[in-house]
C-alpha atoms as a PDB file:
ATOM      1  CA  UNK A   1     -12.758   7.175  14.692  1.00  0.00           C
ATOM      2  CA  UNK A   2     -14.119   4.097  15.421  1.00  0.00           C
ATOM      3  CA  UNK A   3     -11.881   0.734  16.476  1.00  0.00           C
ATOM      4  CA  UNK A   4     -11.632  -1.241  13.781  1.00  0.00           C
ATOM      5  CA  UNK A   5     -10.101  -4.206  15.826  1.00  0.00           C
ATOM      6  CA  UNK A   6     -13.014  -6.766  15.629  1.00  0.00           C
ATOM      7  CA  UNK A   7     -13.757  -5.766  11.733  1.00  0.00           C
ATOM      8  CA  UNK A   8     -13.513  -8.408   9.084  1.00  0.00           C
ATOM      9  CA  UNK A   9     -13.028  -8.040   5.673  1.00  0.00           C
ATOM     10  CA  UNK A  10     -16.151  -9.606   3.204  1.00  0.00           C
ATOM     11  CA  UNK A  11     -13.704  -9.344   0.175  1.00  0.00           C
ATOM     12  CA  UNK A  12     -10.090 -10.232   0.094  1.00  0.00           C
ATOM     13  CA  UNK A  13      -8.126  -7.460  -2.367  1.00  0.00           C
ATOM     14  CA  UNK A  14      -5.170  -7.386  -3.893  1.00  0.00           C
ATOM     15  CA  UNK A  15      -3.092  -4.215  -4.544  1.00  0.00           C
ATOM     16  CA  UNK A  16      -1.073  -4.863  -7.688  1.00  0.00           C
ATOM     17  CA  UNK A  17       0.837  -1.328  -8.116  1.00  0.00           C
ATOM     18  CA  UNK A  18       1.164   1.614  -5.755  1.00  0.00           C
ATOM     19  CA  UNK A  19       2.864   4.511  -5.275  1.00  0.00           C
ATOM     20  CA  UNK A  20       3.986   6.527  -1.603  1.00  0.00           C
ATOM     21  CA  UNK A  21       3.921  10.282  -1.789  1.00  0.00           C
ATOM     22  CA  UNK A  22       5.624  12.257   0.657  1.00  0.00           C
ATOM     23  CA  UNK A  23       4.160  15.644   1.159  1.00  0.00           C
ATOM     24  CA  UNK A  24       7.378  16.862   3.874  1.00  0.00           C
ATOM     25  CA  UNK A  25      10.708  17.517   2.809  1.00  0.00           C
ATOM     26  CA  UNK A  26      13.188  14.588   1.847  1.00  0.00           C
ATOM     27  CA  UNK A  27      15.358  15.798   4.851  1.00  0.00           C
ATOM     28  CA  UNK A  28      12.508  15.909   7.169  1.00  0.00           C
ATOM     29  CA  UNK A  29      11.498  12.527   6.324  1.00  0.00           C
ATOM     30  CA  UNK A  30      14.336  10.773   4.663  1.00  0.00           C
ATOM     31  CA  UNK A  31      14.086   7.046   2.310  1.00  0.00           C
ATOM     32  CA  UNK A  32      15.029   5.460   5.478  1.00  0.00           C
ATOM     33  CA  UNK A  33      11.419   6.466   7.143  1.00  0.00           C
ATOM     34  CA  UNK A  34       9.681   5.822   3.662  1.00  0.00           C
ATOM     35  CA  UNK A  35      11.122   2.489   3.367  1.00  0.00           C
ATOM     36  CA  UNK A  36      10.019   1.680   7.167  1.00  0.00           C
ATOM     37  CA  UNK A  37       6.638   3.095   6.379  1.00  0.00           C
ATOM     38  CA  UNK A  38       6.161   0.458   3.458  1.00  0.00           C
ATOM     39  CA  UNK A  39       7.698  -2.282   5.044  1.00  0.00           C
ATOM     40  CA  UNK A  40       5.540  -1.751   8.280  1.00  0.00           C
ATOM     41  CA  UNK A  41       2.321  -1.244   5.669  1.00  0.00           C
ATOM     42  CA  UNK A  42       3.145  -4.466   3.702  1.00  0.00           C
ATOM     43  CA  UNK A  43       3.473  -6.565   6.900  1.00  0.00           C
ATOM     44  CA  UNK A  44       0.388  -5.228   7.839  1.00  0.00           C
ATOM     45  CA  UNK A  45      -0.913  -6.396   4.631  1.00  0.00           C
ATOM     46  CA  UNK A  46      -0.027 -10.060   4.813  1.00  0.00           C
ATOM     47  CA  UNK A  47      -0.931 -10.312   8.712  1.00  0.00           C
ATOM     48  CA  UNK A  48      -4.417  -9.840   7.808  1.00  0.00           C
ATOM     49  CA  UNK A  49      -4.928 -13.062   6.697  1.00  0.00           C
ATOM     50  CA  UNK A  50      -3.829 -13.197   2.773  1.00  0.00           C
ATOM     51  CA  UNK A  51      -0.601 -13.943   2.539  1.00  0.00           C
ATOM     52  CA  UNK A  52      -0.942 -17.372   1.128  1.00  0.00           C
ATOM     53  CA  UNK A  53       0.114 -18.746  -2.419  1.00  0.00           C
ATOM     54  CA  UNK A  54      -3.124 -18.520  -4.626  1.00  0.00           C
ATOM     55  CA  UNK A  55      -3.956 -22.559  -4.643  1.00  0.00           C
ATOM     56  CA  UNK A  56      -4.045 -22.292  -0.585  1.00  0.00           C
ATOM     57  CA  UNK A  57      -6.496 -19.397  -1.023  1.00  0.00           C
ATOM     58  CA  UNK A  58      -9.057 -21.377  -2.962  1.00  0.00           C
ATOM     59  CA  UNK A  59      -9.405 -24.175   0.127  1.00  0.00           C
ATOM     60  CA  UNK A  60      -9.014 -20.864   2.616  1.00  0.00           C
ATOM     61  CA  UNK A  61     -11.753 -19.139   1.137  1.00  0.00           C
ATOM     62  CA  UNK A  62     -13.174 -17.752   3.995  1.00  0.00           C
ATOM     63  CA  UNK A  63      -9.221 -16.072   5.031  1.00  0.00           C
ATOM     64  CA  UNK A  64      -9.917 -12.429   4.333  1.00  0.00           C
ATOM     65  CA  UNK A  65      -7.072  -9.981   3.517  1.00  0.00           C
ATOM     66  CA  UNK A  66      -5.043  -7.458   1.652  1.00  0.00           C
ATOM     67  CA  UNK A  67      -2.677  -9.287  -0.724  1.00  0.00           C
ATOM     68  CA  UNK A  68       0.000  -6.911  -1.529  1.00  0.00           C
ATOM     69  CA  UNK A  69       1.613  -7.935  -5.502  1.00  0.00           C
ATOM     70  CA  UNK A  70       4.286  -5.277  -5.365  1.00  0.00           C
ATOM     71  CA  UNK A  71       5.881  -4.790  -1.918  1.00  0.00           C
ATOM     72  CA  UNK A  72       8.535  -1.669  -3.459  1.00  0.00           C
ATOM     73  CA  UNK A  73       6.465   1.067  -4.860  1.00  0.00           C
ATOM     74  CA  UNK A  74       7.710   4.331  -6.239  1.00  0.00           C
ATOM     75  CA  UNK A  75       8.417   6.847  -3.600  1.00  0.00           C
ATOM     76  CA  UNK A  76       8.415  10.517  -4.571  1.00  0.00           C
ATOM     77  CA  UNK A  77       8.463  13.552  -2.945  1.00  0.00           C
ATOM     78  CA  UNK A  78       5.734  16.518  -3.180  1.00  0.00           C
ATOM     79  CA  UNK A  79       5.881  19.890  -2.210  1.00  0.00           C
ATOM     80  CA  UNK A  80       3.530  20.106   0.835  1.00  0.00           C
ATOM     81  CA  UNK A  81       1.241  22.886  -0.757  1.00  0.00           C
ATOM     82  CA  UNK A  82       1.091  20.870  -4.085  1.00  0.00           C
ATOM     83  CA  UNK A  83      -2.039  19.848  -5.271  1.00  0.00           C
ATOM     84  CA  UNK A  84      -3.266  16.220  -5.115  1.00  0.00           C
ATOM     85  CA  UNK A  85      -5.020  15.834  -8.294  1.00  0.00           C
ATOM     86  CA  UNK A  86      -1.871  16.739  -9.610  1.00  0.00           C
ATOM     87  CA  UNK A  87      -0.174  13.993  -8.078  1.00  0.00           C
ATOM     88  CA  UNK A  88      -2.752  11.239  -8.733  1.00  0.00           C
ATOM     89  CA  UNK A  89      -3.175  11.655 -12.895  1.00  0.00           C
ATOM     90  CA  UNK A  90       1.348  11.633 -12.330  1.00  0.00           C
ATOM     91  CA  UNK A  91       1.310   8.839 -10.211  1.00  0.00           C
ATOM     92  CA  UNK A  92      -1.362   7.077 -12.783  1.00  0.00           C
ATOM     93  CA  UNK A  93       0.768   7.442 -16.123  1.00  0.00           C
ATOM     94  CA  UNK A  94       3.811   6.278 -13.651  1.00  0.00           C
ATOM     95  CA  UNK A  95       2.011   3.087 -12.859  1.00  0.00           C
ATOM     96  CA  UNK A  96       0.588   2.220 -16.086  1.00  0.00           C
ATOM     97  CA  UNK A  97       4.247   2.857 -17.949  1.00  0.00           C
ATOM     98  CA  UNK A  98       5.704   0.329 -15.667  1.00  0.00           C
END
């Protein structure tokens, strides 16, 4: 794995809808550590540069980052030998119905 510390990004993204799945048991790791996970991933998001209200952007062009739309995603729980695929054409219909 390589260190990705010095790494820019060449095109700011934005993630408008996302979902967490949890392949462990919900007592193993409870809403408590899900909701840490996400809030530690969103700050993550906005500290890499793009956390700015879209008019800023367009004078900040060269700010590179991960703009996150929806900071409370669906969590849901998976049984550990589940299959993915399974998972990703669920979590698909879930985030287009919404």
């Amino acid at each position: 794995m390589s260190n990705r510390i010095d790494k820019h990004f060449f095109k700011p993204v934005e993630i408008p809808r996302w979902i967490v799945v949890v392949y462990e048991r919900l007592q193993r790791f409870p809403m408590n550590a899900a909701q840490k996970l996400i809030f530690g991933l969103v700050g993550s998001c906005h500290a890499v540069g793009k956390c700015f209200p879209s008019d800023i952007l367009i004078r900040l062009s060269h700010v590179a980052g991960i703009k996150v739309l929806d900071p409370n995603p669906i969590v849901k729980w998976e049984n550990g030998q589940g299959r993915i695929g399974d998972v990703c054409n669920l979590s698909e219909s879930m985030l287009c119905s919404t």
